[in-house]
C-alpha atoms as a PDB file:
ATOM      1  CA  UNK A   1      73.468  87.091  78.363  1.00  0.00           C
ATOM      2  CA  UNK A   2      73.643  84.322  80.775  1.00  0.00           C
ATOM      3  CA  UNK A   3      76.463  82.832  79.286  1.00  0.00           C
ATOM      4  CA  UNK A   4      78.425  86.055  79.308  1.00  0.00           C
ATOM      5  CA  UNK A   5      77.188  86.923  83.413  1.00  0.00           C
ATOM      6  CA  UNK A   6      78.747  83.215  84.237  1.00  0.00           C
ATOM      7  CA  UNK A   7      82.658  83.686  82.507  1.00  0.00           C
ATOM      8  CA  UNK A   8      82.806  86.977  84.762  1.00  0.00           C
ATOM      9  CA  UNK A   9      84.868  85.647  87.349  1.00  0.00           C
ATOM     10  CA  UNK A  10      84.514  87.251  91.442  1.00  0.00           C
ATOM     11  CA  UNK A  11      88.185  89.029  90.673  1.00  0.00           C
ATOM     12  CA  UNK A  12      86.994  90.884  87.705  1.00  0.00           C
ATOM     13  CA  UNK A  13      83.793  91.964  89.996  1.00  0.00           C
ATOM     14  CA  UNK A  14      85.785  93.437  92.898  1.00  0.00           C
ATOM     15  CA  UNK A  15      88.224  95.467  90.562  1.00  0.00           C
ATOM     16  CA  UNK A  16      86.373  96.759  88.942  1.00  0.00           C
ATOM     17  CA  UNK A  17      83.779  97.357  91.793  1.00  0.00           C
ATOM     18  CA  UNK A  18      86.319  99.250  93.576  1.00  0.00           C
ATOM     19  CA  UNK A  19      87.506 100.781  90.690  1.00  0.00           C
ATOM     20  CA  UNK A  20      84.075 102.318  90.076  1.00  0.00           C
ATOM     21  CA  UNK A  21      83.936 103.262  93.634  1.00  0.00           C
ATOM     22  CA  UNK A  22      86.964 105.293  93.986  1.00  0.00           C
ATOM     23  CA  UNK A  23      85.265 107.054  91.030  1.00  0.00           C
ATOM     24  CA  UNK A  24      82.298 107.531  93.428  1.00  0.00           C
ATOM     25  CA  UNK A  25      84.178 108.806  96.148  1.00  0.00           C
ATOM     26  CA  UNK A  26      85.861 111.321  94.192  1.00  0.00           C
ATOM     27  CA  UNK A  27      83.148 112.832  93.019  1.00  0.00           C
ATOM     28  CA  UNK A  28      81.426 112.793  95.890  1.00  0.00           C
ATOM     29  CA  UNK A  29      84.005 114.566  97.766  1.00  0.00           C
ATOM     30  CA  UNK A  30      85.078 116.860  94.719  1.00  0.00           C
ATOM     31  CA  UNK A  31      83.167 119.785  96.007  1.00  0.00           C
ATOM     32  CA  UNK A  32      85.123 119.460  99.486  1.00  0.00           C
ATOM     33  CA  UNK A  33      88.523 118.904  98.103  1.00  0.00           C
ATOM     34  CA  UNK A  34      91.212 122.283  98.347  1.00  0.00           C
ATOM     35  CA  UNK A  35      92.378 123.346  94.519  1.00  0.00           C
ATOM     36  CA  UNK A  36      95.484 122.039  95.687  1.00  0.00           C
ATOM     37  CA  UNK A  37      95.905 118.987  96.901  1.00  0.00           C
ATOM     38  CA  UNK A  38      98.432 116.886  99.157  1.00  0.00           C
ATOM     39  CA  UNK A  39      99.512 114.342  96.500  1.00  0.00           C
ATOM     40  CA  UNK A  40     102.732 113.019  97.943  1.00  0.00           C
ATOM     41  CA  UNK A  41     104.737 112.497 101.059  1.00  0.00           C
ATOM     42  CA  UNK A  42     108.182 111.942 102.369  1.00  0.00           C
ATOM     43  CA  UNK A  43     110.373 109.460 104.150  1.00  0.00           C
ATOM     44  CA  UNK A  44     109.258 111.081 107.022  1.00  0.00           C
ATOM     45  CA  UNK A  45     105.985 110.988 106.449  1.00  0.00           C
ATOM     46  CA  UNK A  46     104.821 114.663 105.863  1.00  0.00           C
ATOM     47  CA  UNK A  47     103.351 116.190 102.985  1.00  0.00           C
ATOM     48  CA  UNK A  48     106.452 117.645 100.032  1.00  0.00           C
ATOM     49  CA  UNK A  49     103.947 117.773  97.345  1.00  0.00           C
ATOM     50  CA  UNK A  50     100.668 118.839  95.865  1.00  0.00           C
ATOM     51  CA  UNK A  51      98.747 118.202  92.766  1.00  0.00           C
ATOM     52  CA  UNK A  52      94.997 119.734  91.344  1.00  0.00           C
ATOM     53  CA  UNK A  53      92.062 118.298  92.951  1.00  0.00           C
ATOM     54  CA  UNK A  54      91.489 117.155  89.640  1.00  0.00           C
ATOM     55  CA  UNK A  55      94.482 115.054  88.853  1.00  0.00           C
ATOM     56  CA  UNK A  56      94.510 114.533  92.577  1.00  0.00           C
ATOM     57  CA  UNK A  57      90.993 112.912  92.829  1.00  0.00           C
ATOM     58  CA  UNK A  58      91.220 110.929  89.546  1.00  0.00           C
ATOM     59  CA  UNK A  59      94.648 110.022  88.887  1.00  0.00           C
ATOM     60  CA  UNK A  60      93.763 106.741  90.730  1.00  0.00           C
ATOM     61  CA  UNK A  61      90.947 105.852  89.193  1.00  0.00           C
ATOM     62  CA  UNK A  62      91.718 105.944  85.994  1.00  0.00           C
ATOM     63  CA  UNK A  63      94.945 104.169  86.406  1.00  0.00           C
ATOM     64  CA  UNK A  64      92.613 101.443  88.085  1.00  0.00           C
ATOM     65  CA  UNK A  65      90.885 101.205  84.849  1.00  0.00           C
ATOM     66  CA  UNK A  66      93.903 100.079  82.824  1.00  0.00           C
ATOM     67  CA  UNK A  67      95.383  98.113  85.228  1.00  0.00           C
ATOM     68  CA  UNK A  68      91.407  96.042  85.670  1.00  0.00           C
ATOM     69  CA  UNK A  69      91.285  95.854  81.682  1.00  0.00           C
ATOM     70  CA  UNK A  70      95.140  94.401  81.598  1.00  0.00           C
ATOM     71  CA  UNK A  71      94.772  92.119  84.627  1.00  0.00           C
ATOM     72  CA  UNK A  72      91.455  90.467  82.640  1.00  0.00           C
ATOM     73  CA  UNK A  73      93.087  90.137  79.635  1.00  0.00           C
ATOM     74  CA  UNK A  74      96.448  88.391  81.099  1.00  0.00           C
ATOM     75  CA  UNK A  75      95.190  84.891  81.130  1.00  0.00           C
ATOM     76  CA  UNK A  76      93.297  85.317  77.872  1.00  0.00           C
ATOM     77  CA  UNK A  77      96.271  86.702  75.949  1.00  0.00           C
ATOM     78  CA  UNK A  78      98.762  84.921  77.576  1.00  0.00           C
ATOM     79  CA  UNK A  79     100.477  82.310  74.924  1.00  0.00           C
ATOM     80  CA  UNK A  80     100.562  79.602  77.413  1.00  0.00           C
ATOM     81  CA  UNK A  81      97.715  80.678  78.713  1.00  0.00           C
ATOM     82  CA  UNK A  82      96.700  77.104  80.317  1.00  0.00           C
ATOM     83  CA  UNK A  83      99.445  77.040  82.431  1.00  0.00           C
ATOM     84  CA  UNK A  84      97.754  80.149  84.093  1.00  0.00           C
ATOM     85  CA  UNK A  85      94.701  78.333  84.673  1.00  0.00           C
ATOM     86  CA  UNK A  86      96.556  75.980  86.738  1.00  0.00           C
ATOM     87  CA  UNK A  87      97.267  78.052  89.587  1.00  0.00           C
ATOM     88  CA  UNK A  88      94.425  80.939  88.697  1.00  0.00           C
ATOM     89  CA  UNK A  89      93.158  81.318  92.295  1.00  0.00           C
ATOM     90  CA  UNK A  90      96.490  82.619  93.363  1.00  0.00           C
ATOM     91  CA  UNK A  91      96.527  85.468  90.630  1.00  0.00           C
ATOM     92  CA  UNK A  92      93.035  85.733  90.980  1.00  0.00           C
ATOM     93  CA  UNK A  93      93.738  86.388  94.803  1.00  0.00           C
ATOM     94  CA  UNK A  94      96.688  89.010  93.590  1.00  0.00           C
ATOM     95  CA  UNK A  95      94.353  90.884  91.886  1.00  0.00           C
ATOM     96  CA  UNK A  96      91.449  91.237  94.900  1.00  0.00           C
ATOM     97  CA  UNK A  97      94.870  92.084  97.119  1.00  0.00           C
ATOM     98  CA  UNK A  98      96.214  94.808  94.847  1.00  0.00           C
ATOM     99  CA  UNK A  99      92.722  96.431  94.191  1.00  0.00           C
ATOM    100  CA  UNK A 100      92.137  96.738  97.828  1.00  0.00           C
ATOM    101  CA  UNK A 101      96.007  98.326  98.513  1.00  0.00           C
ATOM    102  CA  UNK A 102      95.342 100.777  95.404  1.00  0.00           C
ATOM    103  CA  UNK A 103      91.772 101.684  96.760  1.00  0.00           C
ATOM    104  CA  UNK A 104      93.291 102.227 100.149  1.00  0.00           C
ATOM    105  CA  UNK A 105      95.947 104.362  98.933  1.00  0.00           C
ATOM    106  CA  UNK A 106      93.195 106.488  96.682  1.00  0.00           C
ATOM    107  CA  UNK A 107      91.083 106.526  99.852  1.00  0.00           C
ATOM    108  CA  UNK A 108      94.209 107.890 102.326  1.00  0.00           C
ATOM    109  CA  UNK A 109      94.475 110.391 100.006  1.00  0.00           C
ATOM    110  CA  UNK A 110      90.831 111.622 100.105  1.00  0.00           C
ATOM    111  CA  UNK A 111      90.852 111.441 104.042  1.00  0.00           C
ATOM    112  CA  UNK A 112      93.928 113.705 104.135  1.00  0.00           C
ATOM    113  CA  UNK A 113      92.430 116.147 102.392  1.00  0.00           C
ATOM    114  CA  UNK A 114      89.248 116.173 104.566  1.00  0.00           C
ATOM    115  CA  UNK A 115      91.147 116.827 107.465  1.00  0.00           C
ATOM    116  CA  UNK A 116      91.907 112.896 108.572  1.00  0.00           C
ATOM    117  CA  UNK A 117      95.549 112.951 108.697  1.00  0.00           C
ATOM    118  CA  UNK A 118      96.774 109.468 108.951  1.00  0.00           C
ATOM    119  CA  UNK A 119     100.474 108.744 109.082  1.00  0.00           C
ATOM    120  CA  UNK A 120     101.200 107.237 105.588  1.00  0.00           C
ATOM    121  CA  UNK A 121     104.370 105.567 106.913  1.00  0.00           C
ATOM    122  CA  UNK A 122     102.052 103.153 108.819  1.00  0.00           C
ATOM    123  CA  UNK A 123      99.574 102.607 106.706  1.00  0.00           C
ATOM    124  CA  UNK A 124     101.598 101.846 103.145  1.00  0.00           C
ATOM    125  CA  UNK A 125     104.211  99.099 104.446  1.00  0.00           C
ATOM    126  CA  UNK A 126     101.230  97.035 105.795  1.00  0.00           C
ATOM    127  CA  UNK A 127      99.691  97.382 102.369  1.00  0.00           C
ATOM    128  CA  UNK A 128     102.911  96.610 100.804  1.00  0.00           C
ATOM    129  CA  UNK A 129     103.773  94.072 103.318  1.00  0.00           C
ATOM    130  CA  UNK A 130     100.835  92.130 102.658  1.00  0.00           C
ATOM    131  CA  UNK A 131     101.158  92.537  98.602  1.00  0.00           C
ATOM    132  CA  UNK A 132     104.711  91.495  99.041  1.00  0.00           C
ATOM    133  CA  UNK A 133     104.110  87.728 101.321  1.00  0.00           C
ATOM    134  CA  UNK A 134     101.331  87.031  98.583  1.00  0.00           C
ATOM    135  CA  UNK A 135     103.281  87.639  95.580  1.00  0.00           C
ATOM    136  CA  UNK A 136     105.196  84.890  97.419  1.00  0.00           C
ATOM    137  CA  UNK A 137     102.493  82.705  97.632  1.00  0.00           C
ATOM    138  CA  UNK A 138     101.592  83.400  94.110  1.00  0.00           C
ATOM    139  CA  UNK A 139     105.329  82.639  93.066  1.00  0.00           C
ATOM    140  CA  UNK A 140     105.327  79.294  94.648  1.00  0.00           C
ATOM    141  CA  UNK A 141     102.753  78.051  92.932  1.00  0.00           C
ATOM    142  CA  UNK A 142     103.213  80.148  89.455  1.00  0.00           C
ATOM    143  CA  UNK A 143     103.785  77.832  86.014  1.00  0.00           C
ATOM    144  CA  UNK A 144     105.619  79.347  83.686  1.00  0.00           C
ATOM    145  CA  UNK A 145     104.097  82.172  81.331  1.00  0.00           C
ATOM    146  CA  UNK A 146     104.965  85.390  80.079  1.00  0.00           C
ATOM    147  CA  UNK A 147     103.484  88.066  82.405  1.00  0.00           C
ATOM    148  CA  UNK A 148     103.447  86.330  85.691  1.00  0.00           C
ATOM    149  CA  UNK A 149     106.287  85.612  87.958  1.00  0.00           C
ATOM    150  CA  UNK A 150     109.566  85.524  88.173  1.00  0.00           C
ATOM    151  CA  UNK A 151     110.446  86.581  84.280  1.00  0.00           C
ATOM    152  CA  UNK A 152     113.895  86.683  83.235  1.00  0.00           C
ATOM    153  CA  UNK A 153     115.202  85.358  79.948  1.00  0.00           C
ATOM    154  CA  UNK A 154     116.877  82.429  81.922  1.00  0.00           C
ATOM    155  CA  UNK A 155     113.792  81.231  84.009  1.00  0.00           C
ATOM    156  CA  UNK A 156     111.404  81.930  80.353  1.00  0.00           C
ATOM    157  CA  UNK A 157     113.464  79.462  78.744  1.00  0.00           C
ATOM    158  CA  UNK A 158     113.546  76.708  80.646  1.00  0.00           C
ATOM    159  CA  UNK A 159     110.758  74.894  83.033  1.00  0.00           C
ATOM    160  CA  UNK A 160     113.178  73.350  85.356  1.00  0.00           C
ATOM    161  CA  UNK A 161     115.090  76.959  86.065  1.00  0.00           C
ATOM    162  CA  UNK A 162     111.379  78.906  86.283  1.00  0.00           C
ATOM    163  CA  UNK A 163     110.289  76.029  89.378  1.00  0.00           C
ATOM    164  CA  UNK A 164     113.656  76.609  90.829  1.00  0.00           C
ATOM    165  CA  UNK A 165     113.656  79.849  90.719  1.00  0.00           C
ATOM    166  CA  UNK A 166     110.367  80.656  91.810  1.00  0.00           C
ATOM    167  CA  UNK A 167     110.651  78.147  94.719  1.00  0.00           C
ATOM    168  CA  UNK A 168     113.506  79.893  96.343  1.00  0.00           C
ATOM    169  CA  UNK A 169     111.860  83.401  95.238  1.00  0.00           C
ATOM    170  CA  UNK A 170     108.353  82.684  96.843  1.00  0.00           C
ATOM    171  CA  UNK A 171     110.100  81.927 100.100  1.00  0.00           C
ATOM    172  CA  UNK A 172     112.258  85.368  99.854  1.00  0.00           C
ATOM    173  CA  UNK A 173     109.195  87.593  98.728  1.00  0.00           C
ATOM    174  CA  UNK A 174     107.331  86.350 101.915  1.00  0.00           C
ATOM    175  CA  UNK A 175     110.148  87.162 104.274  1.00  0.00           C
ATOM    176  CA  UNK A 176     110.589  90.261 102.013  1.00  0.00           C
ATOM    177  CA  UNK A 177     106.891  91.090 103.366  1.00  0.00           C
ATOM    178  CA  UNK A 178     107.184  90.342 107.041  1.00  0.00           C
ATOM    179  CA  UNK A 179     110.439  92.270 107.412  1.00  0.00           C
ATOM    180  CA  UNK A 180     108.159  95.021 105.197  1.00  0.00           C
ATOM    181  CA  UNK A 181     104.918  94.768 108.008  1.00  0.00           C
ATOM    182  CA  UNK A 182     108.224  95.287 110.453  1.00  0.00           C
ATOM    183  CA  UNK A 183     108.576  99.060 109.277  1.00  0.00           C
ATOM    184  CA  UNK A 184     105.156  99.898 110.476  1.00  0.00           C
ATOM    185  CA  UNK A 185     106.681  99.917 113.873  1.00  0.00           C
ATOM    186  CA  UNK A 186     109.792 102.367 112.964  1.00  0.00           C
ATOM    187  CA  UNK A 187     107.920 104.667 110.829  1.00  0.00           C
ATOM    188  CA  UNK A 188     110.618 106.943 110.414  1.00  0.00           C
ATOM    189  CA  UNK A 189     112.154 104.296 108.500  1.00  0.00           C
ATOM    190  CA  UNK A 190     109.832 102.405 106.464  1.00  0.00           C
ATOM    191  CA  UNK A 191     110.948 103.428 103.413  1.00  0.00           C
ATOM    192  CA  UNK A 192     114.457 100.857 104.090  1.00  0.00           C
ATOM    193  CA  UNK A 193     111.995  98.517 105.329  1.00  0.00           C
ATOM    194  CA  UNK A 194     110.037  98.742 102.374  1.00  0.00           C
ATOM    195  CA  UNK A 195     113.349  99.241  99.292  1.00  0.00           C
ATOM    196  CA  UNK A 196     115.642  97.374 100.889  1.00  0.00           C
ATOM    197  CA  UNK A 197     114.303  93.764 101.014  1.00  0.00           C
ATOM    198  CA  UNK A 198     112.215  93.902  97.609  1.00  0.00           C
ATOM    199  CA  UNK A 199     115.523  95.498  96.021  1.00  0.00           C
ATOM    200  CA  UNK A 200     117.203  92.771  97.712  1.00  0.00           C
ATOM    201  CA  UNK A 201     114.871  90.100  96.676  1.00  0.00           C
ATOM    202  CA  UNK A 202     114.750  91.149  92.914  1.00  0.00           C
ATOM    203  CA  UNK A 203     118.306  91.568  92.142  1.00  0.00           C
ATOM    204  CA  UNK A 204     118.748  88.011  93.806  1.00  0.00           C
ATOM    205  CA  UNK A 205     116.227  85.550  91.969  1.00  0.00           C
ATOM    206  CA  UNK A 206     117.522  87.167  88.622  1.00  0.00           C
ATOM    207  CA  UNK A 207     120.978  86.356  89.388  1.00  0.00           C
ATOM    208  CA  UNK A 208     119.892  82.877  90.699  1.00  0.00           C
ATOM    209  CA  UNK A 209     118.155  82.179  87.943  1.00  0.00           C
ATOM    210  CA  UNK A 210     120.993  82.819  85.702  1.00  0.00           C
ATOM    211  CA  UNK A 211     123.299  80.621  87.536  1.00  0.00           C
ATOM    212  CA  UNK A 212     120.825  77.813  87.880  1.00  0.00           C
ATOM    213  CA  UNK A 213     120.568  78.588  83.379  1.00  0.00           C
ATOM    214  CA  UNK A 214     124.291  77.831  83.232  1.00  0.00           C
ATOM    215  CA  UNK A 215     124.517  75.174  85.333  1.00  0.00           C
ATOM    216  CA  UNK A 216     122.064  73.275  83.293  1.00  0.00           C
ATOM    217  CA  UNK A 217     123.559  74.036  80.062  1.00  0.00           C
ATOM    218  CA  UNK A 218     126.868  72.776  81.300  1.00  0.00           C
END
């Protein structure tokens, strides 16, 4: 048993900690919550859709169950699986950052519903804004594997287009997440400040790394 209590690492802890307390708080607050519940908001920030208390109190929760079990199993499964290990902290440090966003988001919703109407267009592109400047820190200092990163079939198949690639895209995520804290200060639009940079981001590191493929082949 020992053995077993030591290979749990502090990540695996706080997921699923959280996990099983936004299971807590929903049924906690179950009794409290309206049949029909706000679910989901618009670029403006007020409410355009509603879902059962049920779906609406453990939609979350559940989803936080698959996404603990895959996150664990990610550097065990992973084929090059000891590249992982080399920069571990910095995934390990995703995962405690995307628990706490996901929790937030489950708990926002359960506050709303009480009566504690926060403006969501605040609140989301500082969780996003932070989730986006990590992923940049975990980019920099990713090795290549085959669920985290930067994956295209140009940067998979060669080491010296992944660190290129993930060089230049750790640098754009992180300005991709300050422009994305920004929008908390225009809240009308935070969804451009949140869409436009990550779109912008994406489409170029997998164009760069397809350039960067061909110029090495030639």
């Amino acid at each position: 048993m020992s053995r077993v209590i030591l290979h749990v690492r502090k990540n695996e802890i706080i997921a699923f900690g959280l996990t099983l307390l936004s299971f807590i708080l929903s049924l906690y607050f179950y009794p409290q919550m309206p049949e029909n519940m706000a679910f989901h908001w618009d670029t403006s920030g007020q409410v355009d859709g509603y879902t059962s208390k049920l779906l609406g109190l453990f939609l979350i929760p559940l989803a936080l169950v698959g996404l603990a079990l895959l996150f664990v199993a990610i550097p065990k499964i992973d084929p090059l699986k000891e590249n992982i290990k080399k920069f571990r902290k910095y995934y390990d440090g995703f995962v405690i950052l995307f628990f706490t966003f996901m929790f937030s988001v489950h708990l926002f919703i359960v506050l709303w519903n009480l009566g504690v109407k926060m403006n969501p267009n605040v609140i989301i592109p500082i969780g996003l804004g932070l989730l986006f400047f990590y992923s940049g820190v975990l980019c920099e200092n990713a090795r290549r594997n085959w669920f985290i990163g930067i994956r295209t079939p140009w940067t998979l198949s060669s080491e010296k287009v992944w660190k290129k690639t993930h060089e230049i895209g750790g640098k754009l995520f992180k300005v991709a997440g300050m422009i994305t804290l920004v929008g908390t200060f225009f809240p009308g639009y935070a969804l451009f400040f949140i869409l436009v940079p990550a779109l912008s981001v994406v489409t170029y590191v997998i164009i760069y790394s397809y350039v960067e493929y061909q110029k090495e082949g030639r």
